[in-house]
C-alpha atoms as a PDB file:
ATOM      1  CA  UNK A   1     110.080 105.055  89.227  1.00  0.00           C
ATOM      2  CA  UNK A   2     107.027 103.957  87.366  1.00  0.00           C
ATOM      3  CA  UNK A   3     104.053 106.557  86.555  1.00  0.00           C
ATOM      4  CA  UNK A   4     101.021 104.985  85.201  1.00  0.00           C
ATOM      5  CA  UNK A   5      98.688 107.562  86.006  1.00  0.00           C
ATOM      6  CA  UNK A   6     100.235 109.895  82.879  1.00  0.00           C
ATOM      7  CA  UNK A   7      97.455 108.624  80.327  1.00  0.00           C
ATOM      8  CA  UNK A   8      95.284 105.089  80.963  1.00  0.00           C
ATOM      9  CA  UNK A   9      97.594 102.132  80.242  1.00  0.00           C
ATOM     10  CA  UNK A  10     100.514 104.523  79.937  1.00  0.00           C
ATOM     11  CA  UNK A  11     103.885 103.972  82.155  1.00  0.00           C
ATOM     12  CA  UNK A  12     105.855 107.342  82.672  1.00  0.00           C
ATOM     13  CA  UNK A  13     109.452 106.939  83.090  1.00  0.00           C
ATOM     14  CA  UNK A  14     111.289 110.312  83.763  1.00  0.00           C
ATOM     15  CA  UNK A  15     114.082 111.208  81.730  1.00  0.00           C
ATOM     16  CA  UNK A  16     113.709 108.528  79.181  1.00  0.00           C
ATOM     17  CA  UNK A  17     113.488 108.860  75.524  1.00  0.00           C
ATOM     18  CA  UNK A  18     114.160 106.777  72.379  1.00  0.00           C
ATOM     19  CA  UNK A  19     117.359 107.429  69.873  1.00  0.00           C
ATOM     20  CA  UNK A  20     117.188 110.464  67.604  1.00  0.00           C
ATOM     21  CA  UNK A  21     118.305 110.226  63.974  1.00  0.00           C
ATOM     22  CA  UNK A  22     117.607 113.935  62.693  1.00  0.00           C
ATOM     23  CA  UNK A  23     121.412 115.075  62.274  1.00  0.00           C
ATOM     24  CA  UNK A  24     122.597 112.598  59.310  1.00  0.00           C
ATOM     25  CA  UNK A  25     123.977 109.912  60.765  1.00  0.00           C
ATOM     26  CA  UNK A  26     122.616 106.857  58.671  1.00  0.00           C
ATOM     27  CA  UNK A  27     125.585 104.859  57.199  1.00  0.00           C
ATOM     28  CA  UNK A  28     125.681 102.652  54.005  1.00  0.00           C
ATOM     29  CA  UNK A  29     126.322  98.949  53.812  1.00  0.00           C
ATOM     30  CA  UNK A  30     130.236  97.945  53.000  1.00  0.00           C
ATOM     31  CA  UNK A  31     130.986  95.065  54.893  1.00  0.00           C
ATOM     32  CA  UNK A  32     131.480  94.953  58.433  1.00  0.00           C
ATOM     33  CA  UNK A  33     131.528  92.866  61.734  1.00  0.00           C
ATOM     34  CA  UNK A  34     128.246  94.146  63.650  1.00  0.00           C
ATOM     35  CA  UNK A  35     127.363  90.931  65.719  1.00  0.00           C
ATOM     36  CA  UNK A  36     127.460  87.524  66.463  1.00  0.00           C
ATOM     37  CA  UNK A  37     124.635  87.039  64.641  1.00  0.00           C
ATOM     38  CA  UNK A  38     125.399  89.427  61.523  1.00  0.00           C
ATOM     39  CA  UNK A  39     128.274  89.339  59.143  1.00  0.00           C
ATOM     40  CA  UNK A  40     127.834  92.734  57.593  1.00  0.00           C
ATOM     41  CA  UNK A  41     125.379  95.553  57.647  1.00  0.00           C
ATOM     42  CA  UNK A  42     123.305  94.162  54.686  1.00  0.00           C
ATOM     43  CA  UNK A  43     123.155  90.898  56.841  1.00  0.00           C
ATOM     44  CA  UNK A  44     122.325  93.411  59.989  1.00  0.00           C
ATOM     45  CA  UNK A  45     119.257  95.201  57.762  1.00  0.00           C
ATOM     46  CA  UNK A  46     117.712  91.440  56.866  1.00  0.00           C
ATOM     47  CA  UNK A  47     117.782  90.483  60.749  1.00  0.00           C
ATOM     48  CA  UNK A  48     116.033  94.192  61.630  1.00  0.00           C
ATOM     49  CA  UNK A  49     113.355  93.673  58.861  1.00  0.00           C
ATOM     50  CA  UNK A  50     112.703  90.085  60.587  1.00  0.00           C
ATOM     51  CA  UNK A  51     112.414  91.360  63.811  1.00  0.00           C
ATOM     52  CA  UNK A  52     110.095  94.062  63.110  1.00  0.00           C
ATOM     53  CA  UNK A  53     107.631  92.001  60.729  1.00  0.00           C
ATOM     54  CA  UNK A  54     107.756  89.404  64.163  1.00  0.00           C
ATOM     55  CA  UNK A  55     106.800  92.618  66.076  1.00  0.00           C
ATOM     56  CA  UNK A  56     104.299  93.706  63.524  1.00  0.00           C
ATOM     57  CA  UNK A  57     105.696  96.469  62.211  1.00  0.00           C
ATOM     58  CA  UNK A  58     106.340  95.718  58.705  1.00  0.00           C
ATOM     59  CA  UNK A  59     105.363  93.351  56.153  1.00  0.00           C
ATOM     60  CA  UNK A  60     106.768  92.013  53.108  1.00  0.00           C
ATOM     61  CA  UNK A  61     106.686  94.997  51.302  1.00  0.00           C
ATOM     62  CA  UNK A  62     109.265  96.931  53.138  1.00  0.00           C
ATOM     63  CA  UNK A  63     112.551  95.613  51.749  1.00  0.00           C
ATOM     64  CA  UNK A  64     115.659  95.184  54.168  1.00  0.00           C
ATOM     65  CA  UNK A  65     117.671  97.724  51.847  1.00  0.00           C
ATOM     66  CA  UNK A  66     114.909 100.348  53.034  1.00  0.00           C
ATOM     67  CA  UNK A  67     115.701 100.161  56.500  1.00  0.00           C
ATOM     68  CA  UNK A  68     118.390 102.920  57.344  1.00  0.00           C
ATOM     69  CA  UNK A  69     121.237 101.925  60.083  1.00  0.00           C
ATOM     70  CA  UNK A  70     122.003 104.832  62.446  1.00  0.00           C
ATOM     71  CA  UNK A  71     125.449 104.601  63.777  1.00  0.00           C
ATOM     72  CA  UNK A  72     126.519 108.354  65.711  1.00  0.00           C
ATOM     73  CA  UNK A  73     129.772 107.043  66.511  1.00  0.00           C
ATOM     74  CA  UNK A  74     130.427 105.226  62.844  1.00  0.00           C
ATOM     75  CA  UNK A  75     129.597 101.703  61.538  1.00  0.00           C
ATOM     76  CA  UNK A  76     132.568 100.298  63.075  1.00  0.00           C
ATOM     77  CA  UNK A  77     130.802 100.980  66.000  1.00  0.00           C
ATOM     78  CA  UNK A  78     127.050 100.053  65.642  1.00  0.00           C
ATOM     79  CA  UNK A  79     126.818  97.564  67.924  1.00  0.00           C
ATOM     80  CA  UNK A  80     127.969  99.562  70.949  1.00  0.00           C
ATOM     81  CA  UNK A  81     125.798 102.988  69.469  1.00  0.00           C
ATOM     82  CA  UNK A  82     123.293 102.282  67.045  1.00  0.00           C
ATOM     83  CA  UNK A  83     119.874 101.296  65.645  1.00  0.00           C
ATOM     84  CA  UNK A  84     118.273 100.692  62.543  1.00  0.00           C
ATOM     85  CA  UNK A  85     114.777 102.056  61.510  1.00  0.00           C
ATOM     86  CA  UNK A  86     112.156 102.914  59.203  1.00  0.00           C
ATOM     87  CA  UNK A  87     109.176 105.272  58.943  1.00  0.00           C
ATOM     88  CA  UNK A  88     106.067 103.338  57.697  1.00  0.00           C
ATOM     89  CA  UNK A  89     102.986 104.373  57.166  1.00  0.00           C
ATOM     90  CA  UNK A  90     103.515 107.997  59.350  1.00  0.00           C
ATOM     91  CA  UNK A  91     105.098 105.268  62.266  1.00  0.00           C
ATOM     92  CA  UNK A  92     108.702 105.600  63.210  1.00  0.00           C
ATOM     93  CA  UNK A  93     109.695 101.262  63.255  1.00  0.00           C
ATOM     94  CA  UNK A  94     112.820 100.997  65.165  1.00  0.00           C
ATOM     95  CA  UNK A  95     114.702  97.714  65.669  1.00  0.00           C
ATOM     96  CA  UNK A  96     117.587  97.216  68.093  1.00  0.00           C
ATOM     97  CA  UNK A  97     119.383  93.689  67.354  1.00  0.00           C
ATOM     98  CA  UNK A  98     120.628  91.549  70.229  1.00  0.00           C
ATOM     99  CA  UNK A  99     122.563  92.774  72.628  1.00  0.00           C
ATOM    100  CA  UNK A 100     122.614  96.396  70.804  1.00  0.00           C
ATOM    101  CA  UNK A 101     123.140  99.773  72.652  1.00  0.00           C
ATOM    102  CA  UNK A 102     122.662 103.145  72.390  1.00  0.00           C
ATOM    103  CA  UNK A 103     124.628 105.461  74.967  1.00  0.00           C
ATOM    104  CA  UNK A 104     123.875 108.352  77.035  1.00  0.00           C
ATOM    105  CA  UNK A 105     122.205 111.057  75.464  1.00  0.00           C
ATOM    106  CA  UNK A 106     119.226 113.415  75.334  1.00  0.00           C
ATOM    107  CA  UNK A 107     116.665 114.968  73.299  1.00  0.00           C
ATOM    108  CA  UNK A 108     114.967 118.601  73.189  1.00  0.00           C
ATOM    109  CA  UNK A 109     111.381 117.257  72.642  1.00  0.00           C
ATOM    110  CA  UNK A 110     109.233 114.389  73.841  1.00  0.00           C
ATOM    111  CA  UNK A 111     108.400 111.252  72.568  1.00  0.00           C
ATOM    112  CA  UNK A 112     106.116 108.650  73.181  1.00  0.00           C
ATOM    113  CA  UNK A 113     106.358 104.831  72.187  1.00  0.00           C
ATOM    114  CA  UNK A 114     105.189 101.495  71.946  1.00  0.00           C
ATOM    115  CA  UNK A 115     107.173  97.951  72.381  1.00  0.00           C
ATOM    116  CA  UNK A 116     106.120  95.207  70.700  1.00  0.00           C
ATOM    117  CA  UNK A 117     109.088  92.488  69.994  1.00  0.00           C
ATOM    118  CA  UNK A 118     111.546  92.052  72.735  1.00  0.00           C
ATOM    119  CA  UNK A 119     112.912  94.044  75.851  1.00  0.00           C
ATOM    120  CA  UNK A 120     115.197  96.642  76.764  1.00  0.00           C
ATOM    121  CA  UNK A 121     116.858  98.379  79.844  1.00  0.00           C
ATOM    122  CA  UNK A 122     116.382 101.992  79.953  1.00  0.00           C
ATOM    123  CA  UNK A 123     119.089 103.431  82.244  1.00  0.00           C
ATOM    124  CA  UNK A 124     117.950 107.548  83.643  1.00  0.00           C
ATOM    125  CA  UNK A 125     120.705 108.938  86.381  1.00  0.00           C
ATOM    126  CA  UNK A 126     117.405 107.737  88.933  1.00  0.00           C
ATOM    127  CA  UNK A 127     117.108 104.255  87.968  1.00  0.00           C
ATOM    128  CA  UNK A 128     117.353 101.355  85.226  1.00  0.00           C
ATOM    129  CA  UNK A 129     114.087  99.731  83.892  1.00  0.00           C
ATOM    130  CA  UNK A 130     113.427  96.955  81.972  1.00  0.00           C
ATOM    131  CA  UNK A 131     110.519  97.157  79.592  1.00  0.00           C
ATOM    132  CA  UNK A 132     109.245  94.867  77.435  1.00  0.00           C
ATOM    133  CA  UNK A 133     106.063  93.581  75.014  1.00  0.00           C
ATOM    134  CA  UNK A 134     103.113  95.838  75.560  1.00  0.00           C
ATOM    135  CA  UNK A 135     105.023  98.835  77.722  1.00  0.00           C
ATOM    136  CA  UNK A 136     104.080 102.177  76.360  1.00  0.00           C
ATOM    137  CA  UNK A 137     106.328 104.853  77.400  1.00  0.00           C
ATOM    138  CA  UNK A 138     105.697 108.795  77.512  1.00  0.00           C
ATOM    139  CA  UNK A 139     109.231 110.315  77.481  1.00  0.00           C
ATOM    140  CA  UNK A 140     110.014 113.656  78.955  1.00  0.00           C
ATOM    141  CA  UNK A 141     112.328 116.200  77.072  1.00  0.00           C
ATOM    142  CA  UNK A 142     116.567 116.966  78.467  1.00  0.00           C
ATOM    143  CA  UNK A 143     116.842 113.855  80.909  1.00  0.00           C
ATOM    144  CA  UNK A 144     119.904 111.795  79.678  1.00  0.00           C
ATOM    145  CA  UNK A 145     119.255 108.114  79.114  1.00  0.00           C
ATOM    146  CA  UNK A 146     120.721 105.174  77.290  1.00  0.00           C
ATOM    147  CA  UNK A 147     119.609 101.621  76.315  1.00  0.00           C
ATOM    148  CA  UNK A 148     120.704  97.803  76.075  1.00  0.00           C
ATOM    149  CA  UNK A 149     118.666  95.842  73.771  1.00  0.00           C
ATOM    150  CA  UNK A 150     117.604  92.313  75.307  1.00  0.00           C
ATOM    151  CA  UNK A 151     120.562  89.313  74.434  1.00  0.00           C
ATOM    152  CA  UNK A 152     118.022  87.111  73.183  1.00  0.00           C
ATOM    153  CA  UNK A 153     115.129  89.304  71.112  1.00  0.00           C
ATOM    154  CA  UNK A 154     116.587  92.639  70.996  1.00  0.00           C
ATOM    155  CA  UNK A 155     113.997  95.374  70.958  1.00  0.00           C
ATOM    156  CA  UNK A 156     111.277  96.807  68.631  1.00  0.00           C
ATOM    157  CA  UNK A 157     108.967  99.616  68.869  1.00  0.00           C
ATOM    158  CA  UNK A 158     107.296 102.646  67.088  1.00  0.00           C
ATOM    159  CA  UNK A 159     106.363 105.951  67.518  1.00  0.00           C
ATOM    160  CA  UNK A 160     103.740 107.575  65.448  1.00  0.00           C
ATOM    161  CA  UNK A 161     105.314 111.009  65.235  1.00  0.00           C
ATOM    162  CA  UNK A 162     107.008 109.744  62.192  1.00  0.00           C
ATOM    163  CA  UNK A 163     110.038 111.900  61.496  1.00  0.00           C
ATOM    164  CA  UNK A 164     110.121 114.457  64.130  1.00  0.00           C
ATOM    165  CA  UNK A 165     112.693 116.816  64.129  1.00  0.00           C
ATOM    166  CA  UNK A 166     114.860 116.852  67.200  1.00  0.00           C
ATOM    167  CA  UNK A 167     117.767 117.297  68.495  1.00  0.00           C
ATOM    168  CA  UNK A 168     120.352 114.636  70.085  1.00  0.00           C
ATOM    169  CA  UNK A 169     123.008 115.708  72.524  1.00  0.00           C
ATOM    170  CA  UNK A 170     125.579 112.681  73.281  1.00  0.00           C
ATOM    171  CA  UNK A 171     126.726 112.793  76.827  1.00  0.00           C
ATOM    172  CA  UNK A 172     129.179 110.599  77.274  1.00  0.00           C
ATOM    173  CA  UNK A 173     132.039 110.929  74.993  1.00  0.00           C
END
């Protein structure tokens, strides 16, 4: 279900909100096999930076080694749980590459965020939505959610919150 009437312009989703990355899990680049597309995580970090200068983002002053590569479950598994990011200019930039996930999991605060590159599904326990170019999403606290980046684009949005602290429970072991 759909809510526009949260704020003018604004969808409401229940139970959806974006990845966390408060509790240390950024990983550094050896060389690994993230994608079809990506040879190693240095490769990975170019494509993100890209992406989010096509979504408007960044520009050429953010360097690809800046962006940090969230991986809860370990690099060896990025593609299946993981994100990369940045927080520019007080906005939290987050790129998901093609075809990336993130899996079930929830957060104790609320978020709201803009897409502008790409699509996603957002899977709740009510439903599975999928949001693209221009959606902004208010996101309630505790409701578990996960997300599939788009096979073509991937997905890339910002929050301005920067780097809130919260906290990430993973619900599906």
């Amino acid at each position: 279900m759909i809510n526009r009437d949260t704020f003018p312009g604004t969808m409401r989703i229940p139970g959806f909100a974006i990845p966390s990355f408060g509790h240390g899990t950024s990983v550094s680049g050896s060389r690994r096999m993230v994608s079809r597309g990506c040879q190693d995580l240095s490769e990975a970090r170019h494509m993100a930076k890209s992406l989010l200068k096509s979504a408007g983002l960044v520009d050429d002053r953010v360097r690809a080694s800046d962006l940090t590569i969230v991986a809860p479950d370990g690099e060896a598994h990025f593609l299946s749980n993981g994100f990369l990011q940045i927080v520019n200019q007080g906005r939290r930039c987050v790129c998901f590459l093609p075809g990336q996930r993130l899996r079930e999991h929830y957060h104790d605060v609320d978020e709201l965020f803009h897409i502008t590159g790409g699509s996603v599904d957002v899977t709740t326990p009510y439903e599975t939505n999928t949001l693209s170019v221009g959606d902004d999403i208010d996101i309630p606290r505790e409701t578990p959610h996960s997300l599939y980046a788009s096979e073509k684009d991937g997905c890339q949005f910002f929050s301005d919150e920067g780097q809130k602290n919260r906290t990430t429970v993973w619900t599906d072991q």
